[in-house]
N, C-alpha and C. Protein backbone atom coordinates (compact mmCIF):
# COMPACT_ATOMS: atom_id res chain seq x y z
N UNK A 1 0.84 -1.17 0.00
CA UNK A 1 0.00 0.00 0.00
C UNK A 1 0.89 1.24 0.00
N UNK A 2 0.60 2.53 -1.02
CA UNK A 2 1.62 2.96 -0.97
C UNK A 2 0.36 4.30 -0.63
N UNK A 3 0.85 5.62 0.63
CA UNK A 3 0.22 6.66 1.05
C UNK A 3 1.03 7.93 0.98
N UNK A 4 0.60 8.88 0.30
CA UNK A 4 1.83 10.11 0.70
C UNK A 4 1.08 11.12 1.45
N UNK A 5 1.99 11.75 1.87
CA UNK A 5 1.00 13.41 1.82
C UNK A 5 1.42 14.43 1.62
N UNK A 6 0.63 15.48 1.19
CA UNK A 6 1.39 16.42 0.67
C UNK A 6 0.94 17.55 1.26
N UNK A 7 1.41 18.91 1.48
CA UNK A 7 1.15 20.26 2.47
C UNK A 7 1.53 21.27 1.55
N UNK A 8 0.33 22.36 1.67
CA UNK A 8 0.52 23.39 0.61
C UNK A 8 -0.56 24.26 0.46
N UNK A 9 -0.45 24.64 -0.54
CA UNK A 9 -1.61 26.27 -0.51
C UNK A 9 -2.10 26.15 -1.98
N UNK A 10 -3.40 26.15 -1.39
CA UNK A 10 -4.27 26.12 -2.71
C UNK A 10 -3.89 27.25 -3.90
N UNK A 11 -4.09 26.75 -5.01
CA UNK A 11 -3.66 27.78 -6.22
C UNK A 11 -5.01 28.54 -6.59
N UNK A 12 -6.23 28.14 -6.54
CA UNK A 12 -7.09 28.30 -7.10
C UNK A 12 -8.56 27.59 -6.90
N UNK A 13 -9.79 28.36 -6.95
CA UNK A 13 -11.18 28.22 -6.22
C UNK A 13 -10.97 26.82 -7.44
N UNK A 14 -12.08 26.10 -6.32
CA UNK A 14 -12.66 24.79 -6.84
C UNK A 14 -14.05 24.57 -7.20
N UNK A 15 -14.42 23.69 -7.12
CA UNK A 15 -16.06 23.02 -7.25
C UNK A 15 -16.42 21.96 -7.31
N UNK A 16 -17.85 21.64 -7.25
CA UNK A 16 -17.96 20.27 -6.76
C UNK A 16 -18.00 20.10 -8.53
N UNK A 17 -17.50 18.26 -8.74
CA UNK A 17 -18.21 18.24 -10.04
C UNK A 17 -18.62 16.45 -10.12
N UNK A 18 -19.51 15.96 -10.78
CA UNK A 18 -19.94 14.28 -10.92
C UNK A 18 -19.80 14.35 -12.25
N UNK A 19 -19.43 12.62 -12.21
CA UNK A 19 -19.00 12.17 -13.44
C UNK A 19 -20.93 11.89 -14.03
N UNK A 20 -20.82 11.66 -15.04
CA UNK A 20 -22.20 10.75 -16.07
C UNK A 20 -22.62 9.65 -15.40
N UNK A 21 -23.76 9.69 -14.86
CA UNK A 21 -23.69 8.24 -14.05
C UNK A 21 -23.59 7.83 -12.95
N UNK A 22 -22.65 8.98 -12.20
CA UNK A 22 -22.51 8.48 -10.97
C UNK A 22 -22.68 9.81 -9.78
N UNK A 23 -23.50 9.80 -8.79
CA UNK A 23 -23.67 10.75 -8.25
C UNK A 23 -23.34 11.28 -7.00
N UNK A 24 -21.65 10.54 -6.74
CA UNK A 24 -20.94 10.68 -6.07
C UNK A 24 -19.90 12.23 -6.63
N UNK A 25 -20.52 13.38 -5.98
CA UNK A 25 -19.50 14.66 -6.19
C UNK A 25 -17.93 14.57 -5.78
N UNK A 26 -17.04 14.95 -6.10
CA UNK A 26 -15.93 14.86 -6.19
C UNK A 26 -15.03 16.07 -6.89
N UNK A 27 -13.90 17.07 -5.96
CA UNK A 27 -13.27 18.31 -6.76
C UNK A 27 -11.65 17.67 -6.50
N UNK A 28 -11.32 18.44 -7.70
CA UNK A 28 -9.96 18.57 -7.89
C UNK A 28 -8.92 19.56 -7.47
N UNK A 29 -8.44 19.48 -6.74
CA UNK A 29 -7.98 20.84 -5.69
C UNK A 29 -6.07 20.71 -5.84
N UNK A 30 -6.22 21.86 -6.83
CA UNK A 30 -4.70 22.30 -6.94
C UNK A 30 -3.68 22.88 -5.86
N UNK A 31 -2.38 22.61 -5.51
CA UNK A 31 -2.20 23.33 -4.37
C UNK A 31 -0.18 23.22 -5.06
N UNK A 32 -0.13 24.67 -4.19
CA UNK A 32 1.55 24.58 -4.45
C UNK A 32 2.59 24.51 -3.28
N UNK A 33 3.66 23.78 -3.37
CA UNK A 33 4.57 23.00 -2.06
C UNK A 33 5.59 24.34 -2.49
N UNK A 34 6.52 24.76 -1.58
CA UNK A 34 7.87 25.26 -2.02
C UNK A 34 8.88 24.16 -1.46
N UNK A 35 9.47 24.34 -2.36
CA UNK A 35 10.67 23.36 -1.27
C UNK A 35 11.41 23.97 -0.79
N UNK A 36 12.20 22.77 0.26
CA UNK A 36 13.24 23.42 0.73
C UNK A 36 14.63 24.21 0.69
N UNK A 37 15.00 24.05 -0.30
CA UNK A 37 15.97 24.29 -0.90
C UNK A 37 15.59 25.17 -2.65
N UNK A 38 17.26 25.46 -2.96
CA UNK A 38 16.98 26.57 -3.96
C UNK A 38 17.64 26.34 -5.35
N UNK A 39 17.82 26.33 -6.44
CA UNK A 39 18.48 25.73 -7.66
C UNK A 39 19.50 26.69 -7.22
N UNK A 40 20.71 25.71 -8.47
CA UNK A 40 21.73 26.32 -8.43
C UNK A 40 21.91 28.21 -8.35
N UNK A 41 21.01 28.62 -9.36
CA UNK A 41 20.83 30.24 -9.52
C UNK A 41 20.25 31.12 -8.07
N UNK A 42 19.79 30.28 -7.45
CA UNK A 42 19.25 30.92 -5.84
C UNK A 42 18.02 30.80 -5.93
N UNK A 43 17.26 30.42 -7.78
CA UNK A 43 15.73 30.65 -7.26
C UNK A 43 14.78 29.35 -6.69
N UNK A 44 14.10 30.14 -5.99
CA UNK A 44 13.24 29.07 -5.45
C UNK A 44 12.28 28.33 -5.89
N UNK A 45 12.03 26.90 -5.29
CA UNK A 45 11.21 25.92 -6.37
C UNK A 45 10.17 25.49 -5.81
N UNK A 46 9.06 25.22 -6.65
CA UNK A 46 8.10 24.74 -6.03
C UNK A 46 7.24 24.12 -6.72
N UNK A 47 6.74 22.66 -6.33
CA UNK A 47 5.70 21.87 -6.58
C UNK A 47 4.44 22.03 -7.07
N UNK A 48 3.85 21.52 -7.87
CA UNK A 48 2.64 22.12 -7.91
C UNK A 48 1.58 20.50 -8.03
N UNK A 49 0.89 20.18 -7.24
CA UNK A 49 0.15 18.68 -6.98
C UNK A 49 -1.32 19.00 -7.25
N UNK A 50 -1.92 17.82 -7.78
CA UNK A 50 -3.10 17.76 -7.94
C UNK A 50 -4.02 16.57 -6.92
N UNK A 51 -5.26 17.39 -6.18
CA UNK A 51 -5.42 16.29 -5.21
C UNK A 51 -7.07 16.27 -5.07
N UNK A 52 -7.38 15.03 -5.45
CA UNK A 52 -8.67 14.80 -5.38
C UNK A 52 -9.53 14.18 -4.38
N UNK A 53 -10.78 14.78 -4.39
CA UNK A 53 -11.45 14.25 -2.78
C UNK A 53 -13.06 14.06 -3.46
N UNK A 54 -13.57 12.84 -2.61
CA UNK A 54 -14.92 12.52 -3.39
C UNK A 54 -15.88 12.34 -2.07
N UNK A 55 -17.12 12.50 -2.35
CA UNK A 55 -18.17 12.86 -1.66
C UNK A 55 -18.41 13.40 -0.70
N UNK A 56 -18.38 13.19 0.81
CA UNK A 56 -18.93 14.29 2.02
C UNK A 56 -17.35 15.26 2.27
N UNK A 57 -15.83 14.24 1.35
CA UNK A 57 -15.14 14.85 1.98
C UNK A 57 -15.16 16.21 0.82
N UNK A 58 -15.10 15.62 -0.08
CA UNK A 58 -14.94 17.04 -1.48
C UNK A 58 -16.45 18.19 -0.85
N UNK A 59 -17.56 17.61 -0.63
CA UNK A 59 -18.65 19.02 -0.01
C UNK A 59 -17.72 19.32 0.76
N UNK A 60 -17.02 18.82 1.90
CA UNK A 60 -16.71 19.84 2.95
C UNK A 60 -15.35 20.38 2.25
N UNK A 61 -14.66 20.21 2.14
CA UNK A 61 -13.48 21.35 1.49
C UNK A 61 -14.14 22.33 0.26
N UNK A 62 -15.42 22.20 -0.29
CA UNK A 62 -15.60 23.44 -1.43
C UNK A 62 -16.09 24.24 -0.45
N UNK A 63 -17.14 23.38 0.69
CA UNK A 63 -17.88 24.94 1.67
C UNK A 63 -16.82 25.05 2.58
N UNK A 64 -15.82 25.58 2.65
CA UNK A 64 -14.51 25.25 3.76
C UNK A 64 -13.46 26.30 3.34
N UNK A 65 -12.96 25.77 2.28
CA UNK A 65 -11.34 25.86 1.67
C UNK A 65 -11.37 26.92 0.59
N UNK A 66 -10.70 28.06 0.45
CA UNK A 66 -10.70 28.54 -0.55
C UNK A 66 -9.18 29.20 -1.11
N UNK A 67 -8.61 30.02 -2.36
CA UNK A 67 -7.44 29.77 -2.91
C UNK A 67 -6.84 30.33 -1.76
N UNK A 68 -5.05 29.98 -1.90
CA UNK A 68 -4.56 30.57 -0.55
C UNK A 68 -4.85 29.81 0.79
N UNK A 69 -5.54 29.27 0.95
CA UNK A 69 -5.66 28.32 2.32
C UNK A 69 -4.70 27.06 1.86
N UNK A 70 -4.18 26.68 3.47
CA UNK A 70 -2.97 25.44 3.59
C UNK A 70 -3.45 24.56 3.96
N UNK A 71 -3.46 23.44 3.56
CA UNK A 71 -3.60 21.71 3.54
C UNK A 71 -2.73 20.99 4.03
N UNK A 72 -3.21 19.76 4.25
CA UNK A 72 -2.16 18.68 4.45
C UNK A 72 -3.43 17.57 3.73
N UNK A 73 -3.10 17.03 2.82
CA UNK A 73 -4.16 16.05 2.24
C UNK A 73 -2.88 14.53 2.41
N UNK A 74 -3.59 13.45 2.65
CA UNK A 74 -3.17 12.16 2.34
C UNK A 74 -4.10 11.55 2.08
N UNK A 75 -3.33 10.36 0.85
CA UNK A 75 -4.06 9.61 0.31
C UNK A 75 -3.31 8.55 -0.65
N UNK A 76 -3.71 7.91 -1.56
CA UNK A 76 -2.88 7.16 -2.47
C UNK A 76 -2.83 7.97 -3.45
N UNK A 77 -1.25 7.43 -4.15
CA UNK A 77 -0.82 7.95 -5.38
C UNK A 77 -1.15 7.18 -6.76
N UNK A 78 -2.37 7.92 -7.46
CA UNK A 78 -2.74 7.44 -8.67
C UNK A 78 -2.30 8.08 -9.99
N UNK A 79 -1.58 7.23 -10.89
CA UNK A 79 -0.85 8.26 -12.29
C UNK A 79 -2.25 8.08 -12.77
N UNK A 80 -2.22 8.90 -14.08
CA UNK A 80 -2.86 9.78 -14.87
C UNK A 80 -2.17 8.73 -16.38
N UNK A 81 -3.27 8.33 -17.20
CA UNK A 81 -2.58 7.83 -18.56
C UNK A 81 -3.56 8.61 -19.82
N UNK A 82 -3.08 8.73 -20.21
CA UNK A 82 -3.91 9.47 -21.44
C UNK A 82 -3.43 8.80 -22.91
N UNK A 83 -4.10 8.67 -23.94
CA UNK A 83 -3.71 8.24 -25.32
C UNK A 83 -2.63 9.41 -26.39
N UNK A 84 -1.62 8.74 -26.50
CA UNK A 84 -0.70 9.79 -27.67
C UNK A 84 -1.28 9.31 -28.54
N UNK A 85 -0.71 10.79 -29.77
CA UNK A 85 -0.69 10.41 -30.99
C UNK A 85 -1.05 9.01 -32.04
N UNK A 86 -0.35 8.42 -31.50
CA UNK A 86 -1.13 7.10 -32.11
C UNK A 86 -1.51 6.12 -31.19
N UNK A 87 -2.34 6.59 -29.98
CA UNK A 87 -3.23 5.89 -29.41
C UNK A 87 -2.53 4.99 -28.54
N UNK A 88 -1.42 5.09 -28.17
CA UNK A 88 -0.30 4.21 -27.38
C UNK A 88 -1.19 5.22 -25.66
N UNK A 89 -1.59 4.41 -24.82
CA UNK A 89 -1.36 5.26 -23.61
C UNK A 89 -0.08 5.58 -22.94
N UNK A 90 0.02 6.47 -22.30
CA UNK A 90 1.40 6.87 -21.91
C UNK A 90 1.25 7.68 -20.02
N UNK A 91 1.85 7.71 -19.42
CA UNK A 91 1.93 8.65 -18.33
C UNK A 91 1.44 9.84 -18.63
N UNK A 92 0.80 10.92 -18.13
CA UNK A 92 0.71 11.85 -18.33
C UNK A 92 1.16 13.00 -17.30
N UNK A 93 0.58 12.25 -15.70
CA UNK A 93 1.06 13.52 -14.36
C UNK A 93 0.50 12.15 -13.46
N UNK A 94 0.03 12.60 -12.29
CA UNK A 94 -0.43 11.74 -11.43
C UNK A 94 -0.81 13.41 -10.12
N UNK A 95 -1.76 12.08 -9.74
CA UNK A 95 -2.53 12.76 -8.67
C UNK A 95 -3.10 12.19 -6.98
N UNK A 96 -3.16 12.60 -6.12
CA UNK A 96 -3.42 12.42 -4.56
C UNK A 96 -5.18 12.06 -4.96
N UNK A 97 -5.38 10.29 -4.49
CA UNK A 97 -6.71 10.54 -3.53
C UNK A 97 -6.85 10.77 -2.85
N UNK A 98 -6.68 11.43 -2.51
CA UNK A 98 -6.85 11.58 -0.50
C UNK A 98 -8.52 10.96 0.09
N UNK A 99 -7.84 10.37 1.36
CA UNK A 99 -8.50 9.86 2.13
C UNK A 99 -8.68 10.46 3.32
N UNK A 100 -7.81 11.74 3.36
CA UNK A 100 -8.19 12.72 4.87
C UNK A 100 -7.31 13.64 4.28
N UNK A 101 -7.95 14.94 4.67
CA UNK A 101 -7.73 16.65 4.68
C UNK A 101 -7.70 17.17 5.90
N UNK A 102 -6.72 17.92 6.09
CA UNK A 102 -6.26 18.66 7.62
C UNK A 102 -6.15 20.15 6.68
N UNK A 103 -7.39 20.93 7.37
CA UNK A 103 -7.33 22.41 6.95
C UNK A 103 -6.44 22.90 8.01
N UNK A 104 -5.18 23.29 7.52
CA UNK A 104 -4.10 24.02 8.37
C UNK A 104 -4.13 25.85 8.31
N UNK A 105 -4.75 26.43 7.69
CA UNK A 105 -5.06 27.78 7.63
C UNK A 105 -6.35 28.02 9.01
N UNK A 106 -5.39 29.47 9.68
CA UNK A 106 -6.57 29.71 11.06
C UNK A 106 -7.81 30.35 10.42
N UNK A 107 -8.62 29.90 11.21
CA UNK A 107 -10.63 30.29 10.64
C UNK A 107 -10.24 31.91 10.49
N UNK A 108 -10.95 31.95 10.09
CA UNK A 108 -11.15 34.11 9.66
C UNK A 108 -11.77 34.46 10.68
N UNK A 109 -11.47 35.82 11.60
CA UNK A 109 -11.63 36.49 12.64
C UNK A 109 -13.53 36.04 12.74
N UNK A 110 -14.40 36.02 11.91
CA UNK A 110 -15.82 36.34 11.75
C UNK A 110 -16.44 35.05 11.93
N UNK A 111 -15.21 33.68 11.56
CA UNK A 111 -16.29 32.50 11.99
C UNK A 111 -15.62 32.18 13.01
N UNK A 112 -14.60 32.75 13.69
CA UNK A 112 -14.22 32.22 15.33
C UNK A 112 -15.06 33.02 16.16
N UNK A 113 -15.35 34.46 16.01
CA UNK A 113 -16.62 35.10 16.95
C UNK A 113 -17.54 34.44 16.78
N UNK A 114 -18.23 34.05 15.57
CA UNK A 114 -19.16 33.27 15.31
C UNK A 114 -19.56 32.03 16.50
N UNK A 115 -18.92 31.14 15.96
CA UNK A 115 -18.19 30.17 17.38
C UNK A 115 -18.45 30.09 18.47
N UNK A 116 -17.26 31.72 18.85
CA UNK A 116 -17.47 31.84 20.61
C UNK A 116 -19.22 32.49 20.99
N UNK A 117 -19.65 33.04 20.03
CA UNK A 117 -21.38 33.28 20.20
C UNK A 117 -22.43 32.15 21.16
């Protein structure tokens, strides 16, 4: 069984979306890592992962999470194959199921009063 996880900051708003057929919702939630270290030239590098979450967990990160908020998602690592040119499948990227999301960004001043109400 192979699990990673990955920690980072969303690039960009999401949404819920279902496949044809099946009416299990599920979003695709982009997020970018920096690493630790710097290329030879000094500049700095950074990851960019694709991580998918399906049903009560994908509702709760679209009403939740938005760009700029930090994650920690784990899950299994699934590649991505797509058809070339002449129909050979090939690798394309790969992506996180995640099986659990840790929203690491603090709540906004308005839903912690909220809260203490």
């Amino acid at each position: 069984m192979l699990k990673i996880t990955v920690i980072g900051n969303i690039t960009s708003d999401f949404e819920l979306r279902s496949k044809p057929g099946d009416d299990t919702p599920y979003a695709i939630i982009r997020i970018a890592s920096d690493r630790r270290y710097r290329d030879r030239e000094g500049n700095k590098l950074t990851d960019f992962v694709s991580v998918k979450v399906r049903g009560n967990l994908a509702e709760l990160c679209v009403e939740h999470l938005k760009k700029g908020d930090k994650i920690a998602a784990t899950g299994d690592f699934e590649t991505i194959s797509a058809p070339d040119e002449n129909g050979v499948m090939r690798q394309t990227g790969f992506l996180i199921k995640a099986s659990d999301v840790q929203f690491l960004s603090p709540k906004p001043e308005a839903e912690t009063e909220e809260a203490a109400v």
